[in-house]
C-alpha atoms as a PDB file:
ATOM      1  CA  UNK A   1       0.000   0.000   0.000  1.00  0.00           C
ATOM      2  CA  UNK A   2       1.011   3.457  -0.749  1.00  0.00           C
ATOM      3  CA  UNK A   3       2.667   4.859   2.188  1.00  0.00           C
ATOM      4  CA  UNK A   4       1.510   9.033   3.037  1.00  0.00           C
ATOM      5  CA  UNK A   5       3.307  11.828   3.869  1.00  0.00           C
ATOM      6  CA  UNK A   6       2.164  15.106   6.135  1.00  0.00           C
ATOM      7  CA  UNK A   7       2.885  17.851   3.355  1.00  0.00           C
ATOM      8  CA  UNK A   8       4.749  20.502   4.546  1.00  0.00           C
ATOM      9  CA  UNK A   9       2.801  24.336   3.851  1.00  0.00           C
ATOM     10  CA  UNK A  10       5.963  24.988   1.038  1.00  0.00           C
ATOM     11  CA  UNK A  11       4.388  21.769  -0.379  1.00  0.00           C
ATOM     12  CA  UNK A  12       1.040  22.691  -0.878  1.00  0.00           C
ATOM     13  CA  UNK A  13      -0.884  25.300  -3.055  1.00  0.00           C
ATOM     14  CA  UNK A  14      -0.644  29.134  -2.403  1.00  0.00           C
ATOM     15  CA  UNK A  15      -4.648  28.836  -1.572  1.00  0.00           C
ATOM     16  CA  UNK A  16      -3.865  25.882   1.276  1.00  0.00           C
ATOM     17  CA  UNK A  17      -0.886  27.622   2.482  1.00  0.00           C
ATOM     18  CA  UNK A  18      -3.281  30.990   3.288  1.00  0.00           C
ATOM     19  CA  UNK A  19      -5.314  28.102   5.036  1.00  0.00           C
ATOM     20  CA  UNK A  20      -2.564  26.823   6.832  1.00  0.00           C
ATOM     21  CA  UNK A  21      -1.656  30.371   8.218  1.00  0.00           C
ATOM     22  CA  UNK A  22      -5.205  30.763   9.255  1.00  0.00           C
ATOM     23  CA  UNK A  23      -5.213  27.363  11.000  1.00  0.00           C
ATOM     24  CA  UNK A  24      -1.842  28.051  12.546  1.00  0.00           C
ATOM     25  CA  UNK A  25      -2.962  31.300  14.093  1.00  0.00           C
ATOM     26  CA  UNK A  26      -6.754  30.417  15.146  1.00  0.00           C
ATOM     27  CA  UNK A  27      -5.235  26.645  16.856  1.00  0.00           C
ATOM     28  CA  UNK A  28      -2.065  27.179  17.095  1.00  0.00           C
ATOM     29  CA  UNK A  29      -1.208  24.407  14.577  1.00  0.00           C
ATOM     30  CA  UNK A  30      -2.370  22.590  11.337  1.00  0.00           C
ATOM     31  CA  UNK A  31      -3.170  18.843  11.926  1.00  0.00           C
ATOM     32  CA  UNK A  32      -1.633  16.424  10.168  1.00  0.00           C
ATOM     33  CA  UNK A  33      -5.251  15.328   9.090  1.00  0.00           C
ATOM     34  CA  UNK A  34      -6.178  18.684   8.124  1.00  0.00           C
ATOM     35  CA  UNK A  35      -2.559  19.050   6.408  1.00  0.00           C
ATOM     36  CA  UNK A  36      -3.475  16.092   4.561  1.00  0.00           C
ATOM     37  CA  UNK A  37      -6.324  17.311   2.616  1.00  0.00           C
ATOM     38  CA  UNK A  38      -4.083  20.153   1.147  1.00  0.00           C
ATOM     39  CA  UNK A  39      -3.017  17.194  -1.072  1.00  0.00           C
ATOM     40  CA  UNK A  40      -5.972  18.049  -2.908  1.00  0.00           C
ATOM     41  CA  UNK A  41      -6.317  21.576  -4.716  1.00  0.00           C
ATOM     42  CA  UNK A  42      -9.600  22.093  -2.904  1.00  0.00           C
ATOM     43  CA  UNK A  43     -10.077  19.402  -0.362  1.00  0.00           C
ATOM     44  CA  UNK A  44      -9.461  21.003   2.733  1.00  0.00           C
ATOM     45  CA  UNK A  45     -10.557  24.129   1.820  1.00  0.00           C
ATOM     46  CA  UNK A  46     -14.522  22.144   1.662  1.00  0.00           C
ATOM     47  CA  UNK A  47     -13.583  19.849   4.382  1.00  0.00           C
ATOM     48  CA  UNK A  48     -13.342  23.496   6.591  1.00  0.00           C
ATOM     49  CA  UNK A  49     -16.342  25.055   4.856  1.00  0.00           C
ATOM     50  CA  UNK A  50     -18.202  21.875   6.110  1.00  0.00           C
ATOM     51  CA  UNK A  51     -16.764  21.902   9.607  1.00  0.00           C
ATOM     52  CA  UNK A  52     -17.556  24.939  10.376  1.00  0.00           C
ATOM     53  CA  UNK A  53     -21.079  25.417   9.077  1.00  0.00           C
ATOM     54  CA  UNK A  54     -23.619  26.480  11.034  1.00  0.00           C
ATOM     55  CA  UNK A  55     -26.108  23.835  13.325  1.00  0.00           C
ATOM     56  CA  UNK A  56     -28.924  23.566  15.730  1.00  0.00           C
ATOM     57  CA  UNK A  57     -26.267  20.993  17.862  1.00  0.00           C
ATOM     58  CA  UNK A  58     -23.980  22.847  20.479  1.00  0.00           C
ATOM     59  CA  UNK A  59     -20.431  22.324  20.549  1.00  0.00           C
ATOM     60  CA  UNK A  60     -20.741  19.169  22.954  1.00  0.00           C
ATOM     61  CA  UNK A  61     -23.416  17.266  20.971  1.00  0.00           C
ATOM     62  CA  UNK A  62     -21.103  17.446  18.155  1.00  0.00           C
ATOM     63  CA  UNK A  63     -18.653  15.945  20.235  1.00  0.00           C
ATOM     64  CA  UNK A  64     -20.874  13.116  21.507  1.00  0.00           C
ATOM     65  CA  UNK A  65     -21.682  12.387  17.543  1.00  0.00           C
ATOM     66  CA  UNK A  66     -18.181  12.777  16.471  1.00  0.00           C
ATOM     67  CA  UNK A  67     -16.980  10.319  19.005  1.00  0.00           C
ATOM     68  CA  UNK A  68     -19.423   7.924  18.890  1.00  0.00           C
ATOM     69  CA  UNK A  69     -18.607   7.755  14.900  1.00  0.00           C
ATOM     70  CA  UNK A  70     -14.762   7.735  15.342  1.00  0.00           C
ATOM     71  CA  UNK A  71     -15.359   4.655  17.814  1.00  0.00           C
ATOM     72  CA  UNK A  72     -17.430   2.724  15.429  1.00  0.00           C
ATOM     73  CA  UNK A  73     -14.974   3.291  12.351  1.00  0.00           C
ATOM     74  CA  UNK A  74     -12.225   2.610  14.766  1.00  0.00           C
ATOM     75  CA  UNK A  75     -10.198   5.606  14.155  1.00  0.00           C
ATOM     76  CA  UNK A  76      -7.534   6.325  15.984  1.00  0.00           C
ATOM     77  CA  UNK A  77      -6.932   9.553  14.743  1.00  0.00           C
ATOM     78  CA  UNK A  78      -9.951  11.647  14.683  1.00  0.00           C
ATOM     79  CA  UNK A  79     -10.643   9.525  18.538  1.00  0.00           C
ATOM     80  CA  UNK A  80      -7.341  11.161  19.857  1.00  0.00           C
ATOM     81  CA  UNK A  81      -8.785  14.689  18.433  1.00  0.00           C
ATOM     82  CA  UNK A  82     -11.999  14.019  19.880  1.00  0.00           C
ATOM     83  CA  UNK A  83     -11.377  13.522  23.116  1.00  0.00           C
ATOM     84  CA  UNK A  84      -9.141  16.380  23.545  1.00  0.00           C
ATOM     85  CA  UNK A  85     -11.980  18.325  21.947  1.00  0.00           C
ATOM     86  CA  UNK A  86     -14.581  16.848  23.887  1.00  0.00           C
ATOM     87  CA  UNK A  87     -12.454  17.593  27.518  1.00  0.00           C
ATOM     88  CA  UNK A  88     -12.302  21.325  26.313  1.00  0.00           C
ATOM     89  CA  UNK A  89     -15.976  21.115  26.277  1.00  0.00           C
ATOM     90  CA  UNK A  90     -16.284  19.624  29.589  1.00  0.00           C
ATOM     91  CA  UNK A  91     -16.517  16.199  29.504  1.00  0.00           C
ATOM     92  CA  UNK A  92     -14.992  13.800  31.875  1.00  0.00           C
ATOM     93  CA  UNK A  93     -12.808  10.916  30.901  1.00  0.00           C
ATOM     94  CA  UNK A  94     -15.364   8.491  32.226  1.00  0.00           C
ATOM     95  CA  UNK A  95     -17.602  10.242  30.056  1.00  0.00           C
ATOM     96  CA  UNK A  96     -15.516  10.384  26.872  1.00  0.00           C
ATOM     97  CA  UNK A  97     -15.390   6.454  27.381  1.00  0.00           C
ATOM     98  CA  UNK A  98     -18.960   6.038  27.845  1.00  0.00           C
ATOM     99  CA  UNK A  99     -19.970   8.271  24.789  1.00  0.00           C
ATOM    100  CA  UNK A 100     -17.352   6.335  22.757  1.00  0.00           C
ATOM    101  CA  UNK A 101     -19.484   2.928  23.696  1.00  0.00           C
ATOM    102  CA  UNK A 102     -22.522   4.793  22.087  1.00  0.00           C
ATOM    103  CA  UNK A 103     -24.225   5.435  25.143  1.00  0.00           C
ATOM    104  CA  UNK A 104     -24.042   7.594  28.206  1.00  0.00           C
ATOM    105  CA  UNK A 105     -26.211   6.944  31.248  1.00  0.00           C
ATOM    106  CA  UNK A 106     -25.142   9.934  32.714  1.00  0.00           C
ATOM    107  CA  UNK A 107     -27.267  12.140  30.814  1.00  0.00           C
ATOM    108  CA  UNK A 108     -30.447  10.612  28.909  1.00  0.00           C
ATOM    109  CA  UNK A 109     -30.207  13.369  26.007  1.00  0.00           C
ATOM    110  CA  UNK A 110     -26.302  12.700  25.222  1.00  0.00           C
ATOM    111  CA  UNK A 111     -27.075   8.749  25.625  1.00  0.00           C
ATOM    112  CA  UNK A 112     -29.667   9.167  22.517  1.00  0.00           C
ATOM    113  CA  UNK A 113     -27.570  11.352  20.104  1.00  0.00           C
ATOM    114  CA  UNK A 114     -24.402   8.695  21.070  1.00  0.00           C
ATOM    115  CA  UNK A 115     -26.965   5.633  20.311  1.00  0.00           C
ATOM    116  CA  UNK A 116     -27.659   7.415  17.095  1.00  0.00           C
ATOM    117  CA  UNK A 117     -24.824   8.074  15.645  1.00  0.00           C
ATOM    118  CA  UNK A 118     -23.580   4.744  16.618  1.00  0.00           C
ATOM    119  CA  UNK A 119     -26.360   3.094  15.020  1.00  0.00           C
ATOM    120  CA  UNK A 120     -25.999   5.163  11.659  1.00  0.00           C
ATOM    121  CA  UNK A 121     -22.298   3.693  11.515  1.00  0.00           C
ATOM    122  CA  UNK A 122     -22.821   0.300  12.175  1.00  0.00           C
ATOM    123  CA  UNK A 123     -26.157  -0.102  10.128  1.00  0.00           C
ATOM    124  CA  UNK A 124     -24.738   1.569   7.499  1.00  0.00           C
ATOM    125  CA  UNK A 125     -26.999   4.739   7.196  1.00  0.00           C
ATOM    126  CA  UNK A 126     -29.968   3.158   8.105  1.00  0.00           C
ATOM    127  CA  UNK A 127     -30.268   3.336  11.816  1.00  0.00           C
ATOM    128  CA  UNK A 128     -32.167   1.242  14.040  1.00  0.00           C
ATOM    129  CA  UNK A 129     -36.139   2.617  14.918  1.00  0.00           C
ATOM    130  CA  UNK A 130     -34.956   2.329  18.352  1.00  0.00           C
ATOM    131  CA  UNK A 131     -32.487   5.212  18.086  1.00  0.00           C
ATOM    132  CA  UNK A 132     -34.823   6.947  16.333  1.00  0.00           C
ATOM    133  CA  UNK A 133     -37.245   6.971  18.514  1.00  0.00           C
ATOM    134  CA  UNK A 134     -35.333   7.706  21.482  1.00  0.00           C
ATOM    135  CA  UNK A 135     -33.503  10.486  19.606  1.00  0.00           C
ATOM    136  CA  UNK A 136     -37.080  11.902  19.050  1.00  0.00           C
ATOM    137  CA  UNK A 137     -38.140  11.523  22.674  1.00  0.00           C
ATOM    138  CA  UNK A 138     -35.212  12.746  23.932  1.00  0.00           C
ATOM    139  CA  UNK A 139     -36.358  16.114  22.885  1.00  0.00           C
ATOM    140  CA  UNK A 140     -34.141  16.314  19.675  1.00  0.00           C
ATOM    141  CA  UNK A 141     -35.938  17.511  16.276  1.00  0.00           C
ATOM    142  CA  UNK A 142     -36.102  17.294  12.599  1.00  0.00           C
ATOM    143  CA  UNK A 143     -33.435  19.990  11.834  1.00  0.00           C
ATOM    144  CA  UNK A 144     -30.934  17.970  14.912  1.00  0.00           C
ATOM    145  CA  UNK A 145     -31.268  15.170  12.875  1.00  0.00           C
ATOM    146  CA  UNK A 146     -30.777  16.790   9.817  1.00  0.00           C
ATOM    147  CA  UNK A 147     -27.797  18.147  11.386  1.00  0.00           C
ATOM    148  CA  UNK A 148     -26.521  15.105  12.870  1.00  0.00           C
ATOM    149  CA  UNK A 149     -26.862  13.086   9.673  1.00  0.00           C
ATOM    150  CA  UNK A 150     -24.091  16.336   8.264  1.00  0.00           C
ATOM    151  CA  UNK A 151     -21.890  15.837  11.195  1.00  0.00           C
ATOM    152  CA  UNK A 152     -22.078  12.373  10.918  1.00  0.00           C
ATOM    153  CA  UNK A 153     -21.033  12.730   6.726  1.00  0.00           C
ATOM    154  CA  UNK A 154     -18.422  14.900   8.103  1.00  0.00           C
ATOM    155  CA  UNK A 155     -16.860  12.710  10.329  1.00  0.00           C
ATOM    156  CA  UNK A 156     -16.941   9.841   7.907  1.00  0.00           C
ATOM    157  CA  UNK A 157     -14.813  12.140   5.536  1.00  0.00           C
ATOM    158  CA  UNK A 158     -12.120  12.205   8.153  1.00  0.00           C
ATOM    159  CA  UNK A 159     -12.340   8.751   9.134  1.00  0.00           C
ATOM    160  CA  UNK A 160     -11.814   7.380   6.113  1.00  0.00           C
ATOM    161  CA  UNK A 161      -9.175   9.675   4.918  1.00  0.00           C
ATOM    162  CA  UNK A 162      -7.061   8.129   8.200  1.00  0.00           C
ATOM    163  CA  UNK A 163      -8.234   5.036   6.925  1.00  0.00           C
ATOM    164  CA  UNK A 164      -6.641   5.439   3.893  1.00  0.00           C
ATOM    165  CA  UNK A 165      -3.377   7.502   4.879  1.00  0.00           C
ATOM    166  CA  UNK A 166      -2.682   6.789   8.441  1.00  0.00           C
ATOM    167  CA  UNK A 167      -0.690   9.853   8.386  1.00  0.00           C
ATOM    168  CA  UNK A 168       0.863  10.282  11.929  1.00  0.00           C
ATOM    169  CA  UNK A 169      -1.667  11.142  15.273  1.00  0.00           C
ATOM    170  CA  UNK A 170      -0.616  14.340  16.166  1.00  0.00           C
ATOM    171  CA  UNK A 171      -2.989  14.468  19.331  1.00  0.00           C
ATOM    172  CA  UNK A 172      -2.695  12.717  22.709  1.00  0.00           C
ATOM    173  CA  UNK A 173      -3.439   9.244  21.677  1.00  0.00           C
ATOM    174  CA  UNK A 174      -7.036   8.127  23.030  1.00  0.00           C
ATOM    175  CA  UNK A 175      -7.201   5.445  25.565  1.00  0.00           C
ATOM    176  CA  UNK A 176      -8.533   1.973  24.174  1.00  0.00           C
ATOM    177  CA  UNK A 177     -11.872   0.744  25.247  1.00  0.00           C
ATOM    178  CA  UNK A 178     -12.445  -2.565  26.752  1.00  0.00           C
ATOM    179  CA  UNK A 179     -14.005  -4.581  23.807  1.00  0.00           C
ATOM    180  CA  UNK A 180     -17.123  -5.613  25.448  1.00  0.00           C
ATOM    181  CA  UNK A 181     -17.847  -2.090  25.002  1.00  0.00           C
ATOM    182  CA  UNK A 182     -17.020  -0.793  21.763  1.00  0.00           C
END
């Protein structure tokens, strides 16, 4: 298999090295997964126009969604990210763990969107009724699962592009979870 390199910014376009700066100032860094995408003319510039779009989820339901994804696609990469993310917003490590499982019975709304996204991944896009349904009840609305279903595209773009690469983590590697869990 091909083997990937991080491009440097002096080895991407003028248009990704602008983004670079901007990601450099605003972070304090470029990821190697972002840096990645700048092997494409326009990748990464659409991967950040997606990020960063506007939704109806606050910053910790995206976290719950984009770690219960990264879990079931087993990627090590954007699951290192994540829970660094997911700390800054407050979460616990127990918690981090528990969202990764795709559920969280610490807090009946976060244990919904985790059993959600979970079930989108491992049912391929067609999620149980259960998860649905308790999605629904747990107060959540058309337009979060409209937004959900993005975020959950979203994260399946950087999954796979770890898949793929397995450029190096540049993030605190994420603890493993027991198996009976995952």
């Amino acid at each position: 298999m091909k083997t990937f390199t991080v491009p440097t910014r002096e080895e991407v376009s003028p248009a990704n090295q602008v983004l670079f700066d901007n990601l450099k100032k605003g972070i304090g860094k470029v990821p190697n997964l972002f840096a990645t995408m700048a092997l494409s003319q326009n990748g990464l510039a659409n991967y950040l126009a997606l990020s960063s779009g506007k939704s109806s989820l606050k910053a910790k339901e995206k976290e719950v969604v984009n770690l219960a994804v990264s879990q079931a696609n087993e990627c090590d990469y954007c699951l290192a990210a994540h829970t660094a993310i997911a700390k800054l917003n407050g979460f616990t490590d127990d918690q981090i763990l528990e969202i990764r499982s795709g559920a969280a019975a610490f807090d009946s709304k976060v244990n919904a969107l985790a059993a959600l996204a979970k079930s989108f991944v491992v049912n391929r896009g067609k999620p149980s009724t259960e998860s649905i349904d308790a999605f629904y009840a747990a107060g959540y609305t058309d337009e979060n699962l409209v937004d959900t279903i993005m975020l959950i595209g979203d994260k399946m773009i950087t999954n796979y592009l770890y898949a793929v690469t397995k450029i190096p983590v540049d993030f605190p590697a994420a603890p493993a979870l027991q198996s009976a869990e995952a």
